[in-house]
PDB file of N, CA and C in Angstrom:
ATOM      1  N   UNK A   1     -33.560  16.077 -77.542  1.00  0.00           N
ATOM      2  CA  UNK A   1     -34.430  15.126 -76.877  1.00  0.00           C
ATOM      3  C   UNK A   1     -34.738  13.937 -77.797  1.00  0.00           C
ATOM      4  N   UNK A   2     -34.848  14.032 -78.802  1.00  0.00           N
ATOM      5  CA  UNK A   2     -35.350  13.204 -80.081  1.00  0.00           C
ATOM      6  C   UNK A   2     -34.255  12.334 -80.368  1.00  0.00           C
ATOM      7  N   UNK A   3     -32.955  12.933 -80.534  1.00  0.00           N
ATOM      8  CA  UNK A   3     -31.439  11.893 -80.335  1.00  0.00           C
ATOM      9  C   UNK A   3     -31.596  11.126 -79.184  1.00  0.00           C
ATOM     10  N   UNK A   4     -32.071  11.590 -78.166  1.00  0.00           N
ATOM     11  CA  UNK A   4     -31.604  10.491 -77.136  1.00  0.00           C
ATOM     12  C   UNK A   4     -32.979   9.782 -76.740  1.00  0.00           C
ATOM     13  N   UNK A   5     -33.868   9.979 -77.441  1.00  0.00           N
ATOM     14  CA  UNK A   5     -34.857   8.783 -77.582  1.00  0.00           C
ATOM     15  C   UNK A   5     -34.390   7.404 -78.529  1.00  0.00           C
ATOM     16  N   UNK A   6     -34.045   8.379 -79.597  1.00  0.00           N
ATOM     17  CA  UNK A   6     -33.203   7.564 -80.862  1.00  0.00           C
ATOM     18  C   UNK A   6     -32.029   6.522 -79.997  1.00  0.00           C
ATOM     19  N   UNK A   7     -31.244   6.792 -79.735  1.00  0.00           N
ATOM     20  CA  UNK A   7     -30.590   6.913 -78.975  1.00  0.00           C
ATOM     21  C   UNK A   7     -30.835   5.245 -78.078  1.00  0.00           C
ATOM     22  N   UNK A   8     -31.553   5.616 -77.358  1.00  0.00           N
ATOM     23  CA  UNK A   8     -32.567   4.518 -75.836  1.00  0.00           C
ATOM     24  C   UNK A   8     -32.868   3.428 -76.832  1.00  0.00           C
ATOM     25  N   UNK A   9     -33.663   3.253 -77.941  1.00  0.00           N
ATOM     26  CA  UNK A   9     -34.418   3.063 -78.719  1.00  0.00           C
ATOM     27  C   UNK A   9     -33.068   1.769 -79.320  1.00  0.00           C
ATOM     28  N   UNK A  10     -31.913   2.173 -79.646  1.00  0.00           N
ATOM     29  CA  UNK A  10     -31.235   1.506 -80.397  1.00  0.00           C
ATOM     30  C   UNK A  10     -30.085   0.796 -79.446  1.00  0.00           C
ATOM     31  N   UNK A  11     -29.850   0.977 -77.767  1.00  0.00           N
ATOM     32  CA  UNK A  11     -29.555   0.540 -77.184  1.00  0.00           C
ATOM     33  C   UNK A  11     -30.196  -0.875 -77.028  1.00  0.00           C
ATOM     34  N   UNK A  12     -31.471  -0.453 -76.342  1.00  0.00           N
ATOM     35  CA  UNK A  12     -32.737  -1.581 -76.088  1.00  0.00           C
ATOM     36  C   UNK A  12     -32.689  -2.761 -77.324  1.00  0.00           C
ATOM     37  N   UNK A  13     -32.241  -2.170 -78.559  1.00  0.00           N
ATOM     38  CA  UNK A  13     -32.391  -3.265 -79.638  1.00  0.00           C
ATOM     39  C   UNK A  13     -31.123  -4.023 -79.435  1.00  0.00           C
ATOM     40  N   UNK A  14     -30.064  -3.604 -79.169  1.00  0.00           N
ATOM     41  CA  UNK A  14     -29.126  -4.313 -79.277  1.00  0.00           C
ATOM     42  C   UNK A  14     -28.723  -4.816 -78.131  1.00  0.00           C
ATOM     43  N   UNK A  15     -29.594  -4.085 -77.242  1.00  0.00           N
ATOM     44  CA  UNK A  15     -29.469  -5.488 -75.805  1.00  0.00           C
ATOM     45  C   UNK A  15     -30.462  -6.751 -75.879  1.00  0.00           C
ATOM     46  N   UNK A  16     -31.542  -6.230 -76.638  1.00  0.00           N
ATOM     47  CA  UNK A  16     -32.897  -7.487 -76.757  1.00  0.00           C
ATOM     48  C   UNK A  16     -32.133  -8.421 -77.705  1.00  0.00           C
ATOM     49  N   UNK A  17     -31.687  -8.054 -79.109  1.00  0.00           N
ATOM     50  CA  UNK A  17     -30.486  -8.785 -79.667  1.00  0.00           C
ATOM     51  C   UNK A  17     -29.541  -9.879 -79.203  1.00  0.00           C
ATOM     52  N   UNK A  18     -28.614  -8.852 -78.201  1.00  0.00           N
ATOM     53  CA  UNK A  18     -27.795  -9.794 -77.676  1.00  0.00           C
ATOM     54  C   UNK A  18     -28.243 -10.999 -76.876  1.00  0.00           C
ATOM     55  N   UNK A  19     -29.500 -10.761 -76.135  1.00  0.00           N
ATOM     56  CA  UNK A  19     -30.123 -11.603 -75.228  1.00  0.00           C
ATOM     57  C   UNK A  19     -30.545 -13.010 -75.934  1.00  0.00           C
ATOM     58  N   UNK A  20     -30.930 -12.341 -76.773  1.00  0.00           N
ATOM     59  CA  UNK A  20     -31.957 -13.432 -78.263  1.00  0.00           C
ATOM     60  C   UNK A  20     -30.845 -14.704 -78.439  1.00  0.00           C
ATOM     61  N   UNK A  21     -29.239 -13.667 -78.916  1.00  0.00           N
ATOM     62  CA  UNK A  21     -28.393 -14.443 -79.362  1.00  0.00           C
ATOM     63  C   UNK A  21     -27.838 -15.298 -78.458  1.00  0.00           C
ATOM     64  N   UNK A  22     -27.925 -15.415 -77.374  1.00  0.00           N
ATOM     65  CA  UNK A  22     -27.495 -15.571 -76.239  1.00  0.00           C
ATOM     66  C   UNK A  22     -28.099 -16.834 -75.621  1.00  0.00           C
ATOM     67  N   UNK A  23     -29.870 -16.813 -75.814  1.00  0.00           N
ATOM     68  CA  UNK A  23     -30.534 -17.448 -75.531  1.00  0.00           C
ATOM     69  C   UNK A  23     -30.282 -18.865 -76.564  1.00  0.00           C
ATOM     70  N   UNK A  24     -30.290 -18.354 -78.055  1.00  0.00           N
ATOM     71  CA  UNK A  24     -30.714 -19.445 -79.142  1.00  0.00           C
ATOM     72  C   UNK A  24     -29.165 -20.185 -78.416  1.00  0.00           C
ATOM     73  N   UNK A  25     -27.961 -19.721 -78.617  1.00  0.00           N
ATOM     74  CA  UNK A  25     -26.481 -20.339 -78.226  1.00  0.00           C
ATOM     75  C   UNK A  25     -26.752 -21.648 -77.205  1.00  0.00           C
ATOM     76  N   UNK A  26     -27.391 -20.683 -76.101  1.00  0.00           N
ATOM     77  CA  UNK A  26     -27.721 -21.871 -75.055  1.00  0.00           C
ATOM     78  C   UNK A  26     -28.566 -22.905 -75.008  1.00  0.00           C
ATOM     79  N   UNK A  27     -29.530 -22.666 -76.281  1.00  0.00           N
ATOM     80  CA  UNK A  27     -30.083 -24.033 -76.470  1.00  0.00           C
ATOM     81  C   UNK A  27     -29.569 -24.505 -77.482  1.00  0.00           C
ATOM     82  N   UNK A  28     -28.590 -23.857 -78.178  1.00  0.00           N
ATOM     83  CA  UNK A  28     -27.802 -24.723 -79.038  1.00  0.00           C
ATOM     84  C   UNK A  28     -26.977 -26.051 -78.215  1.00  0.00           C
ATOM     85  N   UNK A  29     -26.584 -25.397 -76.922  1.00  0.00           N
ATOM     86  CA  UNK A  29     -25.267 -25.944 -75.994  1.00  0.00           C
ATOM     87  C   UNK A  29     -26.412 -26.961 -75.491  1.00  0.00           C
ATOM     88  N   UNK A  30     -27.455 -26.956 -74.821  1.00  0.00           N
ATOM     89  CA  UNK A  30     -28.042 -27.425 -74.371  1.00  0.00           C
ATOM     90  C   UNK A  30     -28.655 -28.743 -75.512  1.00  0.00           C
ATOM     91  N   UNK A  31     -29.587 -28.683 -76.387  1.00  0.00           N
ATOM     92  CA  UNK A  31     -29.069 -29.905 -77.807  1.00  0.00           C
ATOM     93  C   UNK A  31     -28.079 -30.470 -78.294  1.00  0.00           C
ATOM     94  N   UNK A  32     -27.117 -29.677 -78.253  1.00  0.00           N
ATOM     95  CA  UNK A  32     -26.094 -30.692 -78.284  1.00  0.00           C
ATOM     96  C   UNK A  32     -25.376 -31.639 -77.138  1.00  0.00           C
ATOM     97  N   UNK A  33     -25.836 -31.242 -76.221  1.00  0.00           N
ATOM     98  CA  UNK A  33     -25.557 -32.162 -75.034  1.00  0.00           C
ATOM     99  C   UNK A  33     -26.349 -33.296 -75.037  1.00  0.00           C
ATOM    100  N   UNK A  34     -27.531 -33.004 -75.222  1.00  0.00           N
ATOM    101  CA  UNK A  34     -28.702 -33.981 -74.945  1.00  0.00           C
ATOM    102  C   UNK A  34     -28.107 -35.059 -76.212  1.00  0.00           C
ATOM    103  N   UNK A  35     -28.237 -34.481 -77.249  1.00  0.00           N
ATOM    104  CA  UNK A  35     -27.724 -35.389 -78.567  1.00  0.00           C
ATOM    105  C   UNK A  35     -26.233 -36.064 -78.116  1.00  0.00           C
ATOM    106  N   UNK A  36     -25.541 -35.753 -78.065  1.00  0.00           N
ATOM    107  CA  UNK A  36     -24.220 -36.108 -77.127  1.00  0.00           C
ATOM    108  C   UNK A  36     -24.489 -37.324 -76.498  1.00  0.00           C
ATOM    109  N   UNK A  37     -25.452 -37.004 -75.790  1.00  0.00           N
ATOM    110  CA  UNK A  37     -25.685 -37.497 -74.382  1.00  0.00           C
ATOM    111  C   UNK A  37     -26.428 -39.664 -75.008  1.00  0.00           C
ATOM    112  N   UNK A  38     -27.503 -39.075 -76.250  1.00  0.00           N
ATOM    113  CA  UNK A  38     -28.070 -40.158 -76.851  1.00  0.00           C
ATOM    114  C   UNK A  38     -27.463 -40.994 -77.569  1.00  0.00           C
ATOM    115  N   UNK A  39     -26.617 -40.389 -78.228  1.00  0.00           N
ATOM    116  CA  UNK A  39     -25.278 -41.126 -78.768  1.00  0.00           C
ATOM    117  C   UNK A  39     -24.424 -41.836 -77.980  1.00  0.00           C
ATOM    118  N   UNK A  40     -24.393 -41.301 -77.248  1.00  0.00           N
ATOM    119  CA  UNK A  40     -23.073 -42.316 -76.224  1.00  0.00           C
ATOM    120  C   UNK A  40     -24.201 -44.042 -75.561  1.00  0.00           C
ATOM    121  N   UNK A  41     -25.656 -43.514 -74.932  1.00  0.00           N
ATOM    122  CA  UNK A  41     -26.076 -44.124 -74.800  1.00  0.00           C
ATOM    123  C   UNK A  41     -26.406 -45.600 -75.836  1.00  0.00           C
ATOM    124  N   UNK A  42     -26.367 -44.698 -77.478  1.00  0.00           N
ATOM    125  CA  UNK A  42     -26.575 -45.582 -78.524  1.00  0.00           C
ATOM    126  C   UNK A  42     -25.335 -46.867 -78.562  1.00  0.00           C
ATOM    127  N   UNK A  43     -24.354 -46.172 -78.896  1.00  0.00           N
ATOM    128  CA  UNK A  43     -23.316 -47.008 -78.425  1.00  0.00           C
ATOM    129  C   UNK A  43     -23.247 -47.808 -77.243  1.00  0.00           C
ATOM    130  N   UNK A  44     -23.501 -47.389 -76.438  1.00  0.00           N
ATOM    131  CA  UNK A  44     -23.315 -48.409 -75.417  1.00  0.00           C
ATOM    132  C   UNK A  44     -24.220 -49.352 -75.546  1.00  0.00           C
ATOM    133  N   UNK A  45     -25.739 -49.517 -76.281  1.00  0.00           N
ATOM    134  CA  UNK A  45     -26.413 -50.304 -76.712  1.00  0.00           C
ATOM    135  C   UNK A  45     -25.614 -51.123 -77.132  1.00  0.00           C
ATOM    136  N   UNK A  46     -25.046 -50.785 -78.450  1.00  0.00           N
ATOM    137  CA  UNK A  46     -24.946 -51.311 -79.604  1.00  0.00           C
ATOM    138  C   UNK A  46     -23.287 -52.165 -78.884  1.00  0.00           C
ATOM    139  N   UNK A  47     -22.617 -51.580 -78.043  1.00  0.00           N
ATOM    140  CA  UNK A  47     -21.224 -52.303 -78.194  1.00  0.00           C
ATOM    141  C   UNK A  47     -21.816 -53.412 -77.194  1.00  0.00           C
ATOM    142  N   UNK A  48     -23.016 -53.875 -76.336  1.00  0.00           N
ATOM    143  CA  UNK A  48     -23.262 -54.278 -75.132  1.00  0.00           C
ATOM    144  C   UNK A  48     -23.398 -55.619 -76.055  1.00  0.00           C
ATOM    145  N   UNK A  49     -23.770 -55.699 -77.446  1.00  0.00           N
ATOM    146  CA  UNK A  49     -24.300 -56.951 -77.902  1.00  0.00           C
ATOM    147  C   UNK A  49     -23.382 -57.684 -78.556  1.00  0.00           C
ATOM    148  N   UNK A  50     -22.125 -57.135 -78.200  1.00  0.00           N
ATOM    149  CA  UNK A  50     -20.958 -57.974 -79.005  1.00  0.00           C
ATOM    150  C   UNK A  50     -20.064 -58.564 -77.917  1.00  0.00           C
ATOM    151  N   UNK A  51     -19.535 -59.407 -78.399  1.00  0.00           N
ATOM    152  CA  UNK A  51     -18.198 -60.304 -77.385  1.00  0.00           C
ATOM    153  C   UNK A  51     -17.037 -61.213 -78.095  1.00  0.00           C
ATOM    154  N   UNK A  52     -16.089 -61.019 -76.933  1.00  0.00           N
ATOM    155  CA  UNK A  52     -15.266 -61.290 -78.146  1.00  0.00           C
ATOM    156  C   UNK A  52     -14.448 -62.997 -77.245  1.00  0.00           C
ATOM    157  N   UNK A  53     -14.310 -63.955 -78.111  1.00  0.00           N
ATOM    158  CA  UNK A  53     -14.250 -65.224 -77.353  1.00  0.00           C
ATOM    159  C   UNK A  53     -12.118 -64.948 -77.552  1.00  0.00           C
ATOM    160  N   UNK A  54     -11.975 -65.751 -76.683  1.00  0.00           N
ATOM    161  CA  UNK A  54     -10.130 -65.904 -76.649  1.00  0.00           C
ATOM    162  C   UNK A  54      -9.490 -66.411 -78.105  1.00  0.00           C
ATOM    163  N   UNK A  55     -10.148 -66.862 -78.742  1.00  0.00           N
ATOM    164  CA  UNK A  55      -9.326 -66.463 -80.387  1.00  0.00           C
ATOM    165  C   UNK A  55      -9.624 -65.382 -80.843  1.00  0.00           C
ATOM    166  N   UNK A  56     -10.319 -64.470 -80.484  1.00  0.00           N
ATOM    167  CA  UNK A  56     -10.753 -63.209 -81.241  1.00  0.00           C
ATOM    168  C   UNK A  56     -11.375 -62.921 -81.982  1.00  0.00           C
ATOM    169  N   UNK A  57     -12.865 -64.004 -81.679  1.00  0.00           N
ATOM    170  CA  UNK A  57     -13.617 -63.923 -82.985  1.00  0.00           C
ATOM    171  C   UNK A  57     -14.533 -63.418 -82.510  1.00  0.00           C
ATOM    172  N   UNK A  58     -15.009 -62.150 -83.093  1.00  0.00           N
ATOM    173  CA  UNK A  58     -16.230 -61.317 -82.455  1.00  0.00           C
ATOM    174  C   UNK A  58     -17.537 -61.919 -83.160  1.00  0.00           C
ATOM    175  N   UNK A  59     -18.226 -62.205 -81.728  1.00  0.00           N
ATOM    176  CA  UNK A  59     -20.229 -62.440 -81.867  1.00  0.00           C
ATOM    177  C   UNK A  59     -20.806 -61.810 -81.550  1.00  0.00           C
ATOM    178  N   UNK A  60     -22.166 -61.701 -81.873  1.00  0.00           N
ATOM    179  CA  UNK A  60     -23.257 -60.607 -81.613  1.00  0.00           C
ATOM    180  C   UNK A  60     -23.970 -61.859 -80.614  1.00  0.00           C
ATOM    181  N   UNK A  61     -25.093 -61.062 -79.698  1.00  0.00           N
ATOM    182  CA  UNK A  61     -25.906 -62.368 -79.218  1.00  0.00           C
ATOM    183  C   UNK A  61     -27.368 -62.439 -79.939  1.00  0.00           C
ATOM    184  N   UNK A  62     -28.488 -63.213 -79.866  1.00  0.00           N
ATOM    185  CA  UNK A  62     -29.400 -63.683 -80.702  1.00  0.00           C
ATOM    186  C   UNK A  62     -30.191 -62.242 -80.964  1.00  0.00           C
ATOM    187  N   UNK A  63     -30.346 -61.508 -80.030  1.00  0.00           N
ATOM    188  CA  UNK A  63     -31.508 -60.306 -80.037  1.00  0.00           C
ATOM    189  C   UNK A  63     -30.695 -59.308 -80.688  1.00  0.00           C
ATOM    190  N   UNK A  64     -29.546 -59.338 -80.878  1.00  0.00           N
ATOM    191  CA  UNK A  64     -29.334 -58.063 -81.810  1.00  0.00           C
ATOM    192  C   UNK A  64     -29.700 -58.076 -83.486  1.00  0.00           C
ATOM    193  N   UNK A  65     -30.648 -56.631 -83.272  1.00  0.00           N
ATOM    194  CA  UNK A  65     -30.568 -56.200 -84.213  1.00  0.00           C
ATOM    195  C   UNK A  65     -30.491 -54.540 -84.872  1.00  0.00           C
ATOM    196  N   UNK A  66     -29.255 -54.995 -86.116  1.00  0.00           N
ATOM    197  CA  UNK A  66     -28.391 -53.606 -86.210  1.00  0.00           C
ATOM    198  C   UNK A  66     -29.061 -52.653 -86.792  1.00  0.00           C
ATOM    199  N   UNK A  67     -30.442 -52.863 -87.636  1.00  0.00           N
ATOM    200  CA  UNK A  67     -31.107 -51.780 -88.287  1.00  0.00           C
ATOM    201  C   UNK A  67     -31.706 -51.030 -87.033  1.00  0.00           C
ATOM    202  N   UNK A  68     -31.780 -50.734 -85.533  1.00  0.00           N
ATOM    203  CA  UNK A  68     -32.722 -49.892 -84.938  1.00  0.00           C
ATOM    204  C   UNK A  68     -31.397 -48.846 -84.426  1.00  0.00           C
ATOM    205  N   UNK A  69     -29.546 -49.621 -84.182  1.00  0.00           N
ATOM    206  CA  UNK A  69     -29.119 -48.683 -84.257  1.00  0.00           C
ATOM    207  C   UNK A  69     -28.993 -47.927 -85.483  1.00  0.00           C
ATOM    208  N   UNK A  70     -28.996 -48.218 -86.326  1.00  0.00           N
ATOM    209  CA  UNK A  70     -28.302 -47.449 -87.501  1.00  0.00           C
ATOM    210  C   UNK A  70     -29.715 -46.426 -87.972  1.00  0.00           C
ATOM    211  N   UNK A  71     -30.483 -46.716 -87.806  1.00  0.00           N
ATOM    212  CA  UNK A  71     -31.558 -45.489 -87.603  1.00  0.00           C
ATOM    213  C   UNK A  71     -31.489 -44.512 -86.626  1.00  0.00           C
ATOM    214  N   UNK A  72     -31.070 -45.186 -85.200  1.00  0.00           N
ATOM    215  CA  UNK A  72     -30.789 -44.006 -84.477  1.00  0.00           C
ATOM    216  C   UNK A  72     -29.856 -43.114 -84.709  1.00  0.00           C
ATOM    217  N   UNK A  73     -28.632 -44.231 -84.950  1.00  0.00           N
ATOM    218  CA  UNK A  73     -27.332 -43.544 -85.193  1.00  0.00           C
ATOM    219  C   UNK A  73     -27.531 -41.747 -86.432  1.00  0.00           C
ATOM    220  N   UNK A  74     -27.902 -42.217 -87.707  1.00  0.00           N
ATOM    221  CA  UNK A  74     -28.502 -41.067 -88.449  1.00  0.00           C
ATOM    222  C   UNK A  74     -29.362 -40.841 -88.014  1.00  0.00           C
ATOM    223  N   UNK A  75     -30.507 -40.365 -87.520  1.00  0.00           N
ATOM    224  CA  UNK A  75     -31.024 -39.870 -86.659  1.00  0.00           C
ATOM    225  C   UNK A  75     -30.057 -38.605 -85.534  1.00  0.00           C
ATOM    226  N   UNK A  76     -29.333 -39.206 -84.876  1.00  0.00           N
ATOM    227  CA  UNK A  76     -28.732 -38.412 -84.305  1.00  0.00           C
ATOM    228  C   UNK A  76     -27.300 -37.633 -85.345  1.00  0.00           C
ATOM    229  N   UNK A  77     -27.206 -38.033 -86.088  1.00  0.00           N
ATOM    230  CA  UNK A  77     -25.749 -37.215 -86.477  1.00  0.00           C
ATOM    231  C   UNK A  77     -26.256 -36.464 -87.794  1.00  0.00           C
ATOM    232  N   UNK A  78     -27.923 -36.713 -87.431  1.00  0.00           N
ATOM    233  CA  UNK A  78     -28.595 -35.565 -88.490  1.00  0.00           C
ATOM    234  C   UNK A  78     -29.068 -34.325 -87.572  1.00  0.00           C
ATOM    235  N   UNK A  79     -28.527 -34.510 -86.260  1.00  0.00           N
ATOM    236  CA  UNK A  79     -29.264 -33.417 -85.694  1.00  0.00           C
ATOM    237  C   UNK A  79     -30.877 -33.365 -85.135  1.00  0.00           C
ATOM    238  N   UNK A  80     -31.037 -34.805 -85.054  1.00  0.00           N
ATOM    239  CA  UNK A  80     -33.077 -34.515 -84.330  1.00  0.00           C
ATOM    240  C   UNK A  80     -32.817 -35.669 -83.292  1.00  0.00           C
ATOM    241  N   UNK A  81     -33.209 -34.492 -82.672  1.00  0.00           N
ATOM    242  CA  UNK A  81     -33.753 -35.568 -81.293  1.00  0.00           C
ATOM    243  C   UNK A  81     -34.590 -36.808 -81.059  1.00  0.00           C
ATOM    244  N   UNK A  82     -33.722 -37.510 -80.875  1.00  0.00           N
ATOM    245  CA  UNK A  82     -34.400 -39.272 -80.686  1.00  0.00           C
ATOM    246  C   UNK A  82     -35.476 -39.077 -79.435  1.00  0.00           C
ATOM    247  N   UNK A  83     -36.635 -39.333 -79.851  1.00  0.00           N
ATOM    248  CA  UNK A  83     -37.723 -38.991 -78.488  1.00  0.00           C
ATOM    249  C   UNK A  83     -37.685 -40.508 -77.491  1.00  0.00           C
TER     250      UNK A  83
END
């Protein structure tokens, strides 16, 4: 009787376990999407302020400025969520 308490006991752990592991994964999948997701947006900021005239000389327009991407940018490829 005592084995198969033992037994129950060490099932339950390694199903609460697996669940745990299971859970953290999916908010792993789930952060990295979102981060994914802020990055692409960053870029598209950042490429929206450039143009390129028929000789090929690339301009920015008056309001860009590159220090708020490049904070985001590390920011995101450090892993924290841009709020």
């Amino acid at each position: 009787m005592f084995n198969n308490f033992r037994s129950s006991i060490r099932r339950f752990q390694k199903k609460t376990r697996e669940d745990k592991e299971k859970e953290i994964q999916k908010i792993r999948e789930e952060k990295e999407k979102e981060i994914q997701k802020l990055e692409e947006e960053a870029v598209n900021q950042y490429i929206s302020h450039f143009s390129i005239d028929r000789q090929g000389k690339v301009t920015t327009d008056d309001a860009f400025d590159a220090s708020q991407f490049e904070e985001m940018w590390a920011m995101s490829t450090l892993g924290q969520i841009i709020p």
